[in-house]
PDB file of N, CA and C in Angstrom:
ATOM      1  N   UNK A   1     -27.188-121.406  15.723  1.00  0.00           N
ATOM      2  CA  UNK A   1     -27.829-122.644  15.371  1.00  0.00           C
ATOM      3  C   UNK A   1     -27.463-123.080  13.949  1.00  0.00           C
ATOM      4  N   UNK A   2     -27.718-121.768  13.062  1.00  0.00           N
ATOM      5  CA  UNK A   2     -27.111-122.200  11.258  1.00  0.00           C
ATOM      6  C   UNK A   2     -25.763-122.621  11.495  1.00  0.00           C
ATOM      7  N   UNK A   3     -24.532-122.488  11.981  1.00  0.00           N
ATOM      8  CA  UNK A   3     -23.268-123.029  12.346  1.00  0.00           C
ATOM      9  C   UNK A   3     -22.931-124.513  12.765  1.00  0.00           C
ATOM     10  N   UNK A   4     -24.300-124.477  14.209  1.00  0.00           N
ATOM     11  CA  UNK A   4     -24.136-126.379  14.242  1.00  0.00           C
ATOM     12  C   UNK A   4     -25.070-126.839  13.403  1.00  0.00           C
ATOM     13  N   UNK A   5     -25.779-126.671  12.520  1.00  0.00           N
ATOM     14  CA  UNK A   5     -26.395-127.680  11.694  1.00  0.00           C
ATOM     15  C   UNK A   5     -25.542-127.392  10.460  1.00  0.00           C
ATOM     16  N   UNK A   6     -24.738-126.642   9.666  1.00  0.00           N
ATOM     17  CA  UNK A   6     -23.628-126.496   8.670  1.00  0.00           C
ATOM     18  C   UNK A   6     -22.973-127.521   9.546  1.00  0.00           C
ATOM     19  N   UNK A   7     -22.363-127.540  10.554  1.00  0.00           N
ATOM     20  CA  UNK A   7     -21.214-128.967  10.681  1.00  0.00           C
ATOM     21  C   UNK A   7     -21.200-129.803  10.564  1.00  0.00           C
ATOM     22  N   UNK A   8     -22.821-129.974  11.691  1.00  0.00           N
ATOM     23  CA  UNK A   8     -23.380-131.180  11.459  1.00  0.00           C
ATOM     24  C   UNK A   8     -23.584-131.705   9.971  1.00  0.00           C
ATOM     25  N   UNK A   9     -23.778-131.212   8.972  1.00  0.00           N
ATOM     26  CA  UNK A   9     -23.476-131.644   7.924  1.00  0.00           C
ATOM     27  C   UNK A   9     -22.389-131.789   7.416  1.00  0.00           C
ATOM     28  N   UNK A  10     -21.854-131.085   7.309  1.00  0.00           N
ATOM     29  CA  UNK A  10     -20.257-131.724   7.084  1.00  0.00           C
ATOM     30  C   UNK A  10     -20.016-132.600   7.753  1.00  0.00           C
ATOM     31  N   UNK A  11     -20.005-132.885   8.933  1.00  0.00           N
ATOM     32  CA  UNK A  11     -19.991-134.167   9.275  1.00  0.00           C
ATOM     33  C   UNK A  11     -19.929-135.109   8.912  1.00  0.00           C
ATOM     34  N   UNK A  12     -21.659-135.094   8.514  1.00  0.00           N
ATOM     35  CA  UNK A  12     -22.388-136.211   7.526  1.00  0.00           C
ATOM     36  C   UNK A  12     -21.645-136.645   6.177  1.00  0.00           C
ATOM     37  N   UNK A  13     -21.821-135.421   5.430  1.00  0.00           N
ATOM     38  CA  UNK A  13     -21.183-136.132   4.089  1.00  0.00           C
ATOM     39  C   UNK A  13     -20.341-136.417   4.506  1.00  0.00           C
ATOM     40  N   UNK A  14     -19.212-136.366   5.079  1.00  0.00           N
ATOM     41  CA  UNK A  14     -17.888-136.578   5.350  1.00  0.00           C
ATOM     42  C   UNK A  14     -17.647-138.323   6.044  1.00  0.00           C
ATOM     43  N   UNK A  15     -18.888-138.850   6.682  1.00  0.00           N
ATOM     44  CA  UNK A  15     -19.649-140.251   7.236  1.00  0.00           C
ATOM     45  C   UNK A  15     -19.710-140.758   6.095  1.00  0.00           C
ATOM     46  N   UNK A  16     -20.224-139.949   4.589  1.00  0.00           N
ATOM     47  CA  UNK A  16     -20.915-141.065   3.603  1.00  0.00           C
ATOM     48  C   UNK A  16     -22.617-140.789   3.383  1.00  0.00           C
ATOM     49  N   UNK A  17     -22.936-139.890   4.137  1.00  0.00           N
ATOM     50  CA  UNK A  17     -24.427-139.880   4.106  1.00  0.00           C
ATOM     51  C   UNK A  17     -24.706-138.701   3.192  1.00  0.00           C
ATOM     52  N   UNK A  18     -25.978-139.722   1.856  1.00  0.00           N
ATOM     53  CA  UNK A  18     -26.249-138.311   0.853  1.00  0.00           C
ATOM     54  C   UNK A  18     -27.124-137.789   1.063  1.00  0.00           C
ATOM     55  N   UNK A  19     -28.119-137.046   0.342  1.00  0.00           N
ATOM     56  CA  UNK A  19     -28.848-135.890   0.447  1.00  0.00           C
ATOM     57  C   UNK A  19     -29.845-136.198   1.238  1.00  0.00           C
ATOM     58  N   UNK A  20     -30.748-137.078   1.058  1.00  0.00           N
ATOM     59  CA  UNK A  20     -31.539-137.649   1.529  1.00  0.00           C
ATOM     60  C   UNK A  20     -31.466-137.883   2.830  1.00  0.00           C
ATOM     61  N   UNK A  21     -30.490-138.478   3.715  1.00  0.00           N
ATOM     62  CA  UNK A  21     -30.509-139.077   4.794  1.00  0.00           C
ATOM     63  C   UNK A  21     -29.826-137.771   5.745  1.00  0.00           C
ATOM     64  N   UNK A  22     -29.387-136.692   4.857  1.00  0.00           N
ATOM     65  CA  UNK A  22     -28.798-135.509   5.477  1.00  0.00           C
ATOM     66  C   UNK A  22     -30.220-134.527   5.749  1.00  0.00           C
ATOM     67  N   UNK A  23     -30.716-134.391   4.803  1.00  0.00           N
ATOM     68  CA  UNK A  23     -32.544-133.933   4.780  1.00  0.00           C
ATOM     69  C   UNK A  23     -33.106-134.531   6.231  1.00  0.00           C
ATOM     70  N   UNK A  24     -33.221-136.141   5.926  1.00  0.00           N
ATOM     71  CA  UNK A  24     -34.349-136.810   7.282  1.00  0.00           C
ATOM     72  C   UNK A  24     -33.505-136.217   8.463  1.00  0.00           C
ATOM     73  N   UNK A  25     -31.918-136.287   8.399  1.00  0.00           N
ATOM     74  CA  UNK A  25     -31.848-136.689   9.935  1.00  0.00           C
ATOM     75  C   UNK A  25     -31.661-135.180  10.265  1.00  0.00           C
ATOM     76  N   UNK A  26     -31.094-134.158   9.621  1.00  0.00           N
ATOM     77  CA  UNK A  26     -30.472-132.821  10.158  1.00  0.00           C
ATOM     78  C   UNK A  26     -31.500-131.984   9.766  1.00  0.00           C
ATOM     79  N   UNK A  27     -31.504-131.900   8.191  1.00  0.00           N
ATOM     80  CA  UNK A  27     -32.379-130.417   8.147  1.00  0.00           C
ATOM     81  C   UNK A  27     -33.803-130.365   8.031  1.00  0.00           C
ATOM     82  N   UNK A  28     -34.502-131.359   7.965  1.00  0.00           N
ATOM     83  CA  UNK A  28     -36.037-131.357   8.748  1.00  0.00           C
ATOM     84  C   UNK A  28     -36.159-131.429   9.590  1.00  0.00           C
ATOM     85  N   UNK A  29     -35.943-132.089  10.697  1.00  0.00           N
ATOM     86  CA  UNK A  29     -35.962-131.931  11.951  1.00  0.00           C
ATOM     87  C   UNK A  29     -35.774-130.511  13.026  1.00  0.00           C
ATOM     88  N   UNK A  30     -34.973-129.579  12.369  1.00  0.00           N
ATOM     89  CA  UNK A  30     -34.595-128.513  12.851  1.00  0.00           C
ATOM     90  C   UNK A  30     -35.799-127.705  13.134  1.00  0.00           C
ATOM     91  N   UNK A  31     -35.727-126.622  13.690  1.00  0.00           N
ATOM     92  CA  UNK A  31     -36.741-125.927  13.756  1.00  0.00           C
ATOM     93  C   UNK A  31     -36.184-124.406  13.190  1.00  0.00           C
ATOM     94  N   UNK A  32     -36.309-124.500  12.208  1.00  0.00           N
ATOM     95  CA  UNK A  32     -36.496-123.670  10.892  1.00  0.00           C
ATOM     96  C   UNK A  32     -37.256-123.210  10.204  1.00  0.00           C
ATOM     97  N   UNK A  33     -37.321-122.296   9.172  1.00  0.00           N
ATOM     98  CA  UNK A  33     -38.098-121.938   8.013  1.00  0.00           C
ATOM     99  C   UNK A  33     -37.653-122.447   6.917  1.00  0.00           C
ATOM    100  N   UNK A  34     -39.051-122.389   5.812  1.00  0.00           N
ATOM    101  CA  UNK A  34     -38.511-123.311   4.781  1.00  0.00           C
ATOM    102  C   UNK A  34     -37.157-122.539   3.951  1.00  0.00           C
ATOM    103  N   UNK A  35     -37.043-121.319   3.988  1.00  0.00           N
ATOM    104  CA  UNK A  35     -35.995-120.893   3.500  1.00  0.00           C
ATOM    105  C   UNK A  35     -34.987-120.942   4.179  1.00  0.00           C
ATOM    106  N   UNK A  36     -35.014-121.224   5.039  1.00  0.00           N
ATOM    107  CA  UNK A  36     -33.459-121.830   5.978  1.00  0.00           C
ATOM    108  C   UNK A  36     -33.017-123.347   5.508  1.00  0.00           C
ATOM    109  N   UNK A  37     -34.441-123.568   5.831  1.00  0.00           N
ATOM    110  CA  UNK A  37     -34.079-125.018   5.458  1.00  0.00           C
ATOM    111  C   UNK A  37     -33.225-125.339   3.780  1.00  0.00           C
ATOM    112  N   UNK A  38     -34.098-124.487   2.785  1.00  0.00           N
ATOM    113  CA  UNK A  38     -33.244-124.697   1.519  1.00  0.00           C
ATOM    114  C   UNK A  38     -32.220-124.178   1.344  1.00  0.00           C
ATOM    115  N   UNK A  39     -31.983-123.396   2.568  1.00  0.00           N
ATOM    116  CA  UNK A  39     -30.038-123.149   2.544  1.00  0.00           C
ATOM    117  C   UNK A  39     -28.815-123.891   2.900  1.00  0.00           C
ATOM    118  N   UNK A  40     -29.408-124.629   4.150  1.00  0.00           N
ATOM    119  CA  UNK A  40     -28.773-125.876   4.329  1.00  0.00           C
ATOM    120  C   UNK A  40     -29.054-126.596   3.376  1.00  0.00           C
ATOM    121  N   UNK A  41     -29.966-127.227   2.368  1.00  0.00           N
ATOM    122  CA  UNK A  41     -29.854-128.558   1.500  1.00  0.00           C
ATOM    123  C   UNK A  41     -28.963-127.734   0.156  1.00  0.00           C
ATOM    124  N   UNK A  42     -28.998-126.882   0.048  1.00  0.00           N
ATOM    125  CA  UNK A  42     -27.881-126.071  -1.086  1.00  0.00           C
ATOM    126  C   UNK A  42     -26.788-126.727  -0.654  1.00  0.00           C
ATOM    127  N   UNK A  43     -26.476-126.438   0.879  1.00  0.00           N
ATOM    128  CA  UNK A  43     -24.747-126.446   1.745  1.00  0.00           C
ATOM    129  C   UNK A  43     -24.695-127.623   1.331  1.00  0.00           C
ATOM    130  N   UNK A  44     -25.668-128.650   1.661  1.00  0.00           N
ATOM    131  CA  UNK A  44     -25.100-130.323   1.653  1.00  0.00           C
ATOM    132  C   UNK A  44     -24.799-130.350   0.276  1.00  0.00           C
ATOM    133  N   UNK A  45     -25.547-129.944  -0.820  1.00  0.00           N
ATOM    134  CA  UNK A  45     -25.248-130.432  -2.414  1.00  0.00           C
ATOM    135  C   UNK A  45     -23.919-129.833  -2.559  1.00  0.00           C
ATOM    136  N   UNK A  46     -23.741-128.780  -2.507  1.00  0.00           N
ATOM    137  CA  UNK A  46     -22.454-128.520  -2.498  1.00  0.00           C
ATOM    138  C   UNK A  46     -21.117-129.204  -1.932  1.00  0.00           C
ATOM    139  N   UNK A  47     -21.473-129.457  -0.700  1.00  0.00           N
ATOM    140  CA  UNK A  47     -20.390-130.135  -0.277  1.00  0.00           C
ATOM    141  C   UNK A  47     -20.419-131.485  -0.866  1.00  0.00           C
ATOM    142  N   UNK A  48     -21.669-131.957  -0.856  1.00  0.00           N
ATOM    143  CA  UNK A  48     -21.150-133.262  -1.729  1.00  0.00           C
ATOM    144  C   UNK A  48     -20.150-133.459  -2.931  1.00  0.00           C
ATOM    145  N   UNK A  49     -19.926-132.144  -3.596  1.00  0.00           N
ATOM    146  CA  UNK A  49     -19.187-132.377  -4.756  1.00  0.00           C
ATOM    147  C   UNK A  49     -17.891-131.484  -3.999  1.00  0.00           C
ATOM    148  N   UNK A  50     -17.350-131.602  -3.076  1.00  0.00           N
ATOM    149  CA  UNK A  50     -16.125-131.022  -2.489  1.00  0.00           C
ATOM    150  C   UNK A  50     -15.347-132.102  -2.193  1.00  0.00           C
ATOM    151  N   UNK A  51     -13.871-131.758  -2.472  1.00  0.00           N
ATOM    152  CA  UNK A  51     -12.821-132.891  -1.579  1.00  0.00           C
ATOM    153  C   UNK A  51     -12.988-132.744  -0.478  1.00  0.00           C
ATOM    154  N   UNK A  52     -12.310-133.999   0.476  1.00  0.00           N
ATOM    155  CA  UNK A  52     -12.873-134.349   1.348  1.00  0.00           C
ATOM    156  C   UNK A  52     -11.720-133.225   2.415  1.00  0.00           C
ATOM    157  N   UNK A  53     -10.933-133.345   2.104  1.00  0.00           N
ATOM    158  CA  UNK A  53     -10.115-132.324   2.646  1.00  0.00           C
ATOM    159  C   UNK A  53     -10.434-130.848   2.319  1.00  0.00           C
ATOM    160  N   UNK A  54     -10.873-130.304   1.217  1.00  0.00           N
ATOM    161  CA  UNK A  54     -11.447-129.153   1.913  1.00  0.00           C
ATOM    162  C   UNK A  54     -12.402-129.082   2.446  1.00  0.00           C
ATOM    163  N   UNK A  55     -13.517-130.141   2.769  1.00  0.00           N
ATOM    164  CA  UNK A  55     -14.315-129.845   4.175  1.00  0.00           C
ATOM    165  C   UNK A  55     -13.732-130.013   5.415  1.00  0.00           C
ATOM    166  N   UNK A  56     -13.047-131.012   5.643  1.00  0.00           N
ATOM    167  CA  UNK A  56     -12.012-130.805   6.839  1.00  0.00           C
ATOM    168  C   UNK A  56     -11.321-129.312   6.807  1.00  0.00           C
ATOM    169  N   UNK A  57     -10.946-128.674   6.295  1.00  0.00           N
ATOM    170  CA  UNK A  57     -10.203-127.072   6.036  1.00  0.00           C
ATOM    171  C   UNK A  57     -11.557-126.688   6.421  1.00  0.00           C
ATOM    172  N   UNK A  58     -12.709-126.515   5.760  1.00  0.00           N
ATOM    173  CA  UNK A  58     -14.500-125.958   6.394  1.00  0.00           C
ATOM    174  C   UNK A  58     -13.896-125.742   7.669  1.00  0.00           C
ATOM    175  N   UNK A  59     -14.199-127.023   8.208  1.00  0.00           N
ATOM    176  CA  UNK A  59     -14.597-127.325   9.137  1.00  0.00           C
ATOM    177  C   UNK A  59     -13.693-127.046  10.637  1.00  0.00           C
ATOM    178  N   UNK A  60     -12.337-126.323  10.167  1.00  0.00           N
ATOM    179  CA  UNK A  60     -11.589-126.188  11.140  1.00  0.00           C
ATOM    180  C   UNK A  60     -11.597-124.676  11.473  1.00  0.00           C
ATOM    181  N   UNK A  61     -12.607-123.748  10.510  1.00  0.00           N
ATOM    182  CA  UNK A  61     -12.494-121.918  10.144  1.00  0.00           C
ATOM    183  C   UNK A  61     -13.649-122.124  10.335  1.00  0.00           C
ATOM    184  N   UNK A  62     -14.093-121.070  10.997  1.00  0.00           N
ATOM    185  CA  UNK A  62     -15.665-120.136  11.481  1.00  0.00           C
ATOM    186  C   UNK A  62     -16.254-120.215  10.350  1.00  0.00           C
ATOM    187  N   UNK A  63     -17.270-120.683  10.081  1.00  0.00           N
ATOM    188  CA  UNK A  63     -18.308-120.768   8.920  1.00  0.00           C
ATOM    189  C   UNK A  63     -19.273-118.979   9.102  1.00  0.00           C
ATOM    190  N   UNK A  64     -19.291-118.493   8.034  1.00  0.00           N
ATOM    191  CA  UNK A  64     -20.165-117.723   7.548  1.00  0.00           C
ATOM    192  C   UNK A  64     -21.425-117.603   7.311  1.00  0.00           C
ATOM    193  N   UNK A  65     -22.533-116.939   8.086  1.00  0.00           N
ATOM    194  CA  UNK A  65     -23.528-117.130   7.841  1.00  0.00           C
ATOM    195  C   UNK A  65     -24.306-115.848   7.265  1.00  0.00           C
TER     196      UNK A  65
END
């Protein structure tokens, strides 16, 4: 489940969508703990400050959980 909601964010930023709208639509909604949850909003801040091509490179290799 941590794997498709990491993509699903990458995804997102990768759409244009910042923290906020990555929060409402992906990682509240999930059914998580709050410490899951603040692991994904780490992933999104981070990736926000990534080229866009190395999330495409992410996104093509098995993510680590």
């Amino acid at each position: 489940m941590i794997e498709d909601l990491q993509r699903h964010i990458a995804q997102a930023v990768l759409g244009g969508a910042d923290l906020d709208e990555i929060q409402d639509m992906i990682i509240d909604p999930a059914p998580l703990d709050e410490e899951e949850k603040a692991v994904l909003w780490l992933y999104a801040d981070v990736l926000e400050g990534r080229p866009r091509g190395r999330i495409l490179a992410e996104l093509r290799v098995p993510m680590l959980v």
